[in-house]
Protein backbone atom coordinates (compact mmCIF):
# COMPACT_ATOMS: atom_id res chain seq x y z
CA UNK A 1 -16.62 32.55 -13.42
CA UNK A 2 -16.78 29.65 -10.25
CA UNK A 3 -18.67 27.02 -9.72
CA UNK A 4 -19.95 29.11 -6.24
CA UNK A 5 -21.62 31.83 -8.57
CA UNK A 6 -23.25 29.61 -10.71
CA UNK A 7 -25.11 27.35 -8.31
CA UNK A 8 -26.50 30.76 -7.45
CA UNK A 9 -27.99 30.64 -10.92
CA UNK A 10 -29.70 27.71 -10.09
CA UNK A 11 -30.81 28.25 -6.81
CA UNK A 12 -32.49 31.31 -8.16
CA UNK A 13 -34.25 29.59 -10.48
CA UNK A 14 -35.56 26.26 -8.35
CA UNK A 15 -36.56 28.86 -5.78
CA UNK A 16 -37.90 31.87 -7.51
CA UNK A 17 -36.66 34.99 -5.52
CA UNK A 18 -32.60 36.26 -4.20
CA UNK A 19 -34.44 35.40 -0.47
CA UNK A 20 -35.05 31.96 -1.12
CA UNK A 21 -31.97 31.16 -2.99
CA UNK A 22 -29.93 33.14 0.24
CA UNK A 23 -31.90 30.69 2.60
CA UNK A 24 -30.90 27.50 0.22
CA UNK A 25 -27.21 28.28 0.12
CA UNK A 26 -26.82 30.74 3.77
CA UNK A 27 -25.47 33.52 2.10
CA UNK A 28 -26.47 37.33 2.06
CA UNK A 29 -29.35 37.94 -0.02
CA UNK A 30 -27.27 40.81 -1.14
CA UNK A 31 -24.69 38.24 -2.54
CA UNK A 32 -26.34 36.85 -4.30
CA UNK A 33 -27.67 39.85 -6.49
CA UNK A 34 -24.65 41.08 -6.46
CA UNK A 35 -22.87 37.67 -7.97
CA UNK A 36 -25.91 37.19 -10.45
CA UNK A 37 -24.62 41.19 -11.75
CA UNK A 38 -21.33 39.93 -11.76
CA UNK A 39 -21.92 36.51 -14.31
CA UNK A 40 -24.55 38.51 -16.36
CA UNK A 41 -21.92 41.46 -17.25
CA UNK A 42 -18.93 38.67 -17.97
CA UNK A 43 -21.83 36.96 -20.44
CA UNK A 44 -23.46 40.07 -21.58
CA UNK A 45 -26.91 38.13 -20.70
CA UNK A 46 -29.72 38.99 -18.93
CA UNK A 47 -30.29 36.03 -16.62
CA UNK A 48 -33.68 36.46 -15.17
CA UNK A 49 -36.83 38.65 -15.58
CA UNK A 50 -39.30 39.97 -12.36
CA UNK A 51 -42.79 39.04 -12.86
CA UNK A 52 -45.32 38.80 -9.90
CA UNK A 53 -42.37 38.59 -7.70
CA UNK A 54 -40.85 35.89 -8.88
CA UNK A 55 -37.75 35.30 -10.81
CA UNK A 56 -38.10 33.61 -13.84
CA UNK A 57 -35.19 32.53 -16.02
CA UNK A 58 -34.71 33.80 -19.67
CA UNK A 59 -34.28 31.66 -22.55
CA UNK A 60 -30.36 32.90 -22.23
CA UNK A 61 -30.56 31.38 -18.40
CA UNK A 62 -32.01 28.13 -19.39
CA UNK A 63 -28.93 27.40 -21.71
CA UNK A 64 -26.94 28.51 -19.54
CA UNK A 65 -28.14 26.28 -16.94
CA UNK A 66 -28.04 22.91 -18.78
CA UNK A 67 -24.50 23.51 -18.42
CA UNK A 68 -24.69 23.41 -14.68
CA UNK A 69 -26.94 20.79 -14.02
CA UNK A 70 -24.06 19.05 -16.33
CA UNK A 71 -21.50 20.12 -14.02
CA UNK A 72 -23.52 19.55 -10.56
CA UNK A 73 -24.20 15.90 -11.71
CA UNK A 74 -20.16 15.93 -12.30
CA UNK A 75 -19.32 17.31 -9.14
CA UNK A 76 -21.86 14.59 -7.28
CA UNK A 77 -19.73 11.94 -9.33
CA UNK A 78 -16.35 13.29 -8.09
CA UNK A 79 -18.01 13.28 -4.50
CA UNK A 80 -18.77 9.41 -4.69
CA UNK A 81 -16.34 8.36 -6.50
CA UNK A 82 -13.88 7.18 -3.75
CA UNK A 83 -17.06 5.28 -2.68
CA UNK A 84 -16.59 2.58 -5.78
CA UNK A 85 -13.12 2.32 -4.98
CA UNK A 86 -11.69 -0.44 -2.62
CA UNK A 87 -8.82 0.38 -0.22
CA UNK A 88 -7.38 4.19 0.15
CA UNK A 89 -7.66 6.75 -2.16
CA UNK A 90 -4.73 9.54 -2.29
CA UNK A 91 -2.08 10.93 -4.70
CA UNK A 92 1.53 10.52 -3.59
CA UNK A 93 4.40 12.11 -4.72
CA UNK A 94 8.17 10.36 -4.28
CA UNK A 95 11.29 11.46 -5.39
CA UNK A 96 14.30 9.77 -6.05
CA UNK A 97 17.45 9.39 -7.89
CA UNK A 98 16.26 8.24 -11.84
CA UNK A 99 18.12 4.98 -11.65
CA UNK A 100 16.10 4.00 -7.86
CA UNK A 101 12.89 4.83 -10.08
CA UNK A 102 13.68 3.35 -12.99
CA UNK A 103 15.19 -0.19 -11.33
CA UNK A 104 13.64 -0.39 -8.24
CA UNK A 105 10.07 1.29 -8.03
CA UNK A 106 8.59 1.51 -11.48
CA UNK A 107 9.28 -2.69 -12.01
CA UNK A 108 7.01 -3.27 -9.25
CA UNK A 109 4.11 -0.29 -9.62
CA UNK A 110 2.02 -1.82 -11.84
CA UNK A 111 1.31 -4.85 -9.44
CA UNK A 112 0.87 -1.82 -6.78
CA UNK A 113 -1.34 0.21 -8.51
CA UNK A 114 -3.82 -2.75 -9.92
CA UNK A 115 -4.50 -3.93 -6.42
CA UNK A 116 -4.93 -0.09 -5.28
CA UNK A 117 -7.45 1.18 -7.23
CA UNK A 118 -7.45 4.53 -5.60
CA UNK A 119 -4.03 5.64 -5.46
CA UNK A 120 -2.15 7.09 -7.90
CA UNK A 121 1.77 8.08 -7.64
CA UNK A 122 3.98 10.61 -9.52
CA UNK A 123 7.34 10.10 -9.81
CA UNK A 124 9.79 13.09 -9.08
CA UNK A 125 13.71 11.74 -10.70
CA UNK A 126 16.42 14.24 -10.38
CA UNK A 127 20.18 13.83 -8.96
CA UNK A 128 19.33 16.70 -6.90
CA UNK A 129 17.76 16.36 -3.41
CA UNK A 130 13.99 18.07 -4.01
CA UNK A 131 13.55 20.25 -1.05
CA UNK A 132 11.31 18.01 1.25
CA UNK A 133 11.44 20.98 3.90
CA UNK A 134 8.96 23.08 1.98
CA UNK A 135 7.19 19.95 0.69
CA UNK A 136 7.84 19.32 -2.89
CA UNK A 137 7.53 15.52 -2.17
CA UNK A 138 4.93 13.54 0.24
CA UNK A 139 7.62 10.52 0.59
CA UNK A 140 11.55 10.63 -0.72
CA UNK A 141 14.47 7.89 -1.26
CA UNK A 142 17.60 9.35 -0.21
CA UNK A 143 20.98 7.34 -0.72
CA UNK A 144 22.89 8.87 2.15
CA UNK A 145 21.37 9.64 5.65
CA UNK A 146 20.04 13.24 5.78
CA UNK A 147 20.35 15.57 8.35
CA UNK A 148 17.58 15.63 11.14
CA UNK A 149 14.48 17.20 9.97
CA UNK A 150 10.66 18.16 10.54
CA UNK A 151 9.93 14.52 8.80
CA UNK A 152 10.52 10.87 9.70
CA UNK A 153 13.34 8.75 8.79
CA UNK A 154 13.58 5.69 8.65
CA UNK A 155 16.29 2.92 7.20
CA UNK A 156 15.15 0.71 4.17
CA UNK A 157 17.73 -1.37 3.87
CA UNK A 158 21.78 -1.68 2.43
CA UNK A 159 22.43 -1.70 -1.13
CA UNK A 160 25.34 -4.21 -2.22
CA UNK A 161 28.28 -2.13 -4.56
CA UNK A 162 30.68 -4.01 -7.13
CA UNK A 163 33.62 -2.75 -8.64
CA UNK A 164 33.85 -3.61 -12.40
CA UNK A 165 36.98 -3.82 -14.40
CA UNK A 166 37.45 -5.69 -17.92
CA UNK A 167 39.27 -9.24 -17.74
CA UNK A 168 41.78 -8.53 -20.54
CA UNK A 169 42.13 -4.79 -22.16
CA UNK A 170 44.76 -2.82 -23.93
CA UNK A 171 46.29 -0.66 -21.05
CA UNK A 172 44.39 0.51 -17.91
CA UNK A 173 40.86 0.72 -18.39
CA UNK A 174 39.01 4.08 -18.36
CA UNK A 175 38.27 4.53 -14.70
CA UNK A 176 34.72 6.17 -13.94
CA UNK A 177 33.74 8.29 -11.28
CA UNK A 178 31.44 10.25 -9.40
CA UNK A 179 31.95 13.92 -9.10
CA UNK A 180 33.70 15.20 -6.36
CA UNK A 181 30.82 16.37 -4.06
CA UNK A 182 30.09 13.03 -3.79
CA UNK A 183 33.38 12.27 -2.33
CA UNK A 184 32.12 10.89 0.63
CA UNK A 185 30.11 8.05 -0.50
CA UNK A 186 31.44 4.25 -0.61
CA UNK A 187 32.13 4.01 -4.29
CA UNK A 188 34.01 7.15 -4.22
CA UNK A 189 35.78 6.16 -1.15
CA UNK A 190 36.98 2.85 -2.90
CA UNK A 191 37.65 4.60 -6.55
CA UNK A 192 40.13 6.45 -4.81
CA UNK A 193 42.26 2.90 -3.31
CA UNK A 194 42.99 2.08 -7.43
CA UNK A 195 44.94 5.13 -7.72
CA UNK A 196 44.40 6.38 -10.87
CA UNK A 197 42.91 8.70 -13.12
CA UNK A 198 39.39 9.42 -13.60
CA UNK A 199 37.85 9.20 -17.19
CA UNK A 200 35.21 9.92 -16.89
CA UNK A 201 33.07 11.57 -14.12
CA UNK A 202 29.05 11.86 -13.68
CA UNK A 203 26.83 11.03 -11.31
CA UNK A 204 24.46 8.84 -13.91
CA UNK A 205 24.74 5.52 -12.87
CA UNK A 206 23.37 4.35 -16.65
CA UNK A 207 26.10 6.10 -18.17
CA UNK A 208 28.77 4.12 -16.18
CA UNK A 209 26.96 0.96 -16.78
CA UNK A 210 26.91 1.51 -20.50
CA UNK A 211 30.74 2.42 -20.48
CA UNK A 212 31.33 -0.80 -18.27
CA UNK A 213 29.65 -2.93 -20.90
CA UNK A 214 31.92 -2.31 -23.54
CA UNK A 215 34.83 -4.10 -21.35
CA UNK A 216 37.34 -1.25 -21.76
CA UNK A 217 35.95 0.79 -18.74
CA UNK A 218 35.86 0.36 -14.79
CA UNK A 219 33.47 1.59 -11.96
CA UNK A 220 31.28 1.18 -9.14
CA UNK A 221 27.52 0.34 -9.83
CA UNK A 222 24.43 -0.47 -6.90
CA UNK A 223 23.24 -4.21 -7.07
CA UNK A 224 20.17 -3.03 -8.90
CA UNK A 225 21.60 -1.99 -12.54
CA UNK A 226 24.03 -5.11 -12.92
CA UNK A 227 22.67 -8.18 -12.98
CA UNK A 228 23.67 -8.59 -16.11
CA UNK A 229 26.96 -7.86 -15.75
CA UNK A 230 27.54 -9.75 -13.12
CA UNK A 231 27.19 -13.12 -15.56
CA UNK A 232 29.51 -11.50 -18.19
CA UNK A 233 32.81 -13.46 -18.27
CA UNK A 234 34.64 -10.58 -19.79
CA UNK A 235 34.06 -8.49 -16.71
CA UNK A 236 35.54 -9.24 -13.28
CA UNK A 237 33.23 -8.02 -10.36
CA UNK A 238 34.54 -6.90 -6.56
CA UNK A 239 32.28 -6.95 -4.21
CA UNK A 240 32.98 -3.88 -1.97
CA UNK A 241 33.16 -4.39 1.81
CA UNK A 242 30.89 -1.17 2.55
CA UNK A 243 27.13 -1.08 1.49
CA UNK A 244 25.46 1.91 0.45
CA UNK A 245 22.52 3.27 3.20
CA UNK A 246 18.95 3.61 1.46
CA UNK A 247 16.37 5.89 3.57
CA UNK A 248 12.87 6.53 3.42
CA UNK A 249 11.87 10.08 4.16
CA UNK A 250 7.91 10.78 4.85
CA UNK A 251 6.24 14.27 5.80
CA UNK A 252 4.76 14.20 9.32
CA UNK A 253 1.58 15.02 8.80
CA UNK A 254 1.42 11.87 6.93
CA UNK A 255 2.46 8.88 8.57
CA UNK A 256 -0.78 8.17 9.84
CA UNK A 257 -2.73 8.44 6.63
CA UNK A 258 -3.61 5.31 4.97
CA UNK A 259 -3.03 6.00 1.29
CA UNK A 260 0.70 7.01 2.82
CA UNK A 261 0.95 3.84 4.99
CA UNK A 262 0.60 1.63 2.09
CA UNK A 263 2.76 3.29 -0.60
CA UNK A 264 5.38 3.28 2.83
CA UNK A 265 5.14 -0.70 2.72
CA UNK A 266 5.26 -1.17 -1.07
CA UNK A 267 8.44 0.65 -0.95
CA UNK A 268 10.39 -1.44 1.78
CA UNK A 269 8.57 -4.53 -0.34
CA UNK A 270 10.56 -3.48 -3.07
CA UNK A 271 14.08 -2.85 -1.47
CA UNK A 272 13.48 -6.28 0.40
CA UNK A 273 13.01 -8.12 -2.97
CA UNK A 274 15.65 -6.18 -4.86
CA UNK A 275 18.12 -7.45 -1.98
CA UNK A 276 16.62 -11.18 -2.26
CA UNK A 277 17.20 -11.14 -6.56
């Protein structure tokens, strides 16, 4: 059952023979027998009944066609419906690392969305890099520069990193790091000058904020999970000399579109006011 086979009901009926309705919708008149067989054996209804050449619908056929009047006045709804709404209308999908969704994106969405009426975004989070070759994302954040692909880069900005130790603990604090295919990253880079022992290793930035806040842990964390902690006397913060890189990733075939160009400007609006907090 489509919706193509069942305006064929209805063509049938405003025009009375297989000929007319071929003429209204330029198909075979063929076809359309053929598809009216088709939706009367997946009923088990007769649809229409011959008389003085005409086609006349059943009592079966006129039930059945309230139903698609209902869904033709739907479908003319669906057609107009980026008519009542003001600026572009699209669906875009950006991935991320949880913590850049979380801190940086979703804060700032609902002020996004409200004056965008017509756009609507879905949020892919995963530590893993979604494959943006094959298109499982319109736009992606990616944390370290990527490789040269069919897509445009561009820079959206440097991301401040602090090293956080306790003031006063019993011993050495538990040192947390990042796993070791992240090796090449700043924080790792700079975990490995204190010369001792990982802890703890993950790559969830949350989970080495929460051990930093109980002042018996140390670690690296991005500007834009420790604000808190950077007023916390019990906690001495580092600021590291090396910034973290932040790149915007957006499928070719989309630069140009509007709904795209928009969503690309809300997102280096909210890396420029995360660096200005």
């Amino acid at each position: 059952m489509n919706w193509d086979d069942l305006r064929i009901i209805a063509a049938v009926r405003d025009e009375g023979t297989y000929a007319g309705a071929s003429a209204r919708l330029r198909i075979d008149e063929t076809t359309v027998g053929r598809r009216l067989s088709r939706i009367e054996r997946a009923l088990g209804l007769r649809l229409f009944e011959a008389a003085d050449g005409v086609r006349r619908p059943t009592r079966q056929c006129e039930a059945v066609l309230a139903h698609v009047e209902a869904m033709a006045a739907h479908a003319a709804e669906i057609g107009r419906l980026s008519e009542s709404l003001e600026g572009p209308v699209g669906r875009l999908r950006i991935a991320s690392t949880n913590t850049v969704a979380e801190a940086v994106l979703s804060p700032r969405a609902s002020d996004f969305l409200r004056a965008n009426p017509g756009l609507t975004l879905q949020f892919l989070t995963s530590s893993e890099n979604v494959k943006f070759s094959r298109w499982e994302a319109d736009l992606a954040i990616r944390l370290r520069k990527p490789e040269k692909g069919d897509f445009a880069i561009s820079k959206l900005g440097d991301i401040e990193l602090y090293y956080f130790e306790p003031v006063a603990t019993e011993g050495e604090p538990m040192l947390c790091a990042y796993p070791d295919e992240l090796g090449a990253i700043p924080e790792m880079q700079f975990l490995r000058t204190r010369k001792a022992r990982a802890r703890c290793v993950t790559d969830n930035v949350r989970v080495i904020r929460n051990l930093i806040r109980t002042h018996r842990a140390a670690g690296v964390l991005p500007e834009y999970v420790c604000a808190d902690l950077l007023g916390d006397r019990r906690l001495r913060a580092t600021l590291l000399p090396r910034r973290r890189d932040a790149w915007l990733l957006v499928q070719n075939h989309l630069k140009r579109d509007a709904a795209t160009r928009v969503t690309i400007d809300w997102v280096r609006a909210c890396f420029q006011e995360m660096a200005r907090e």
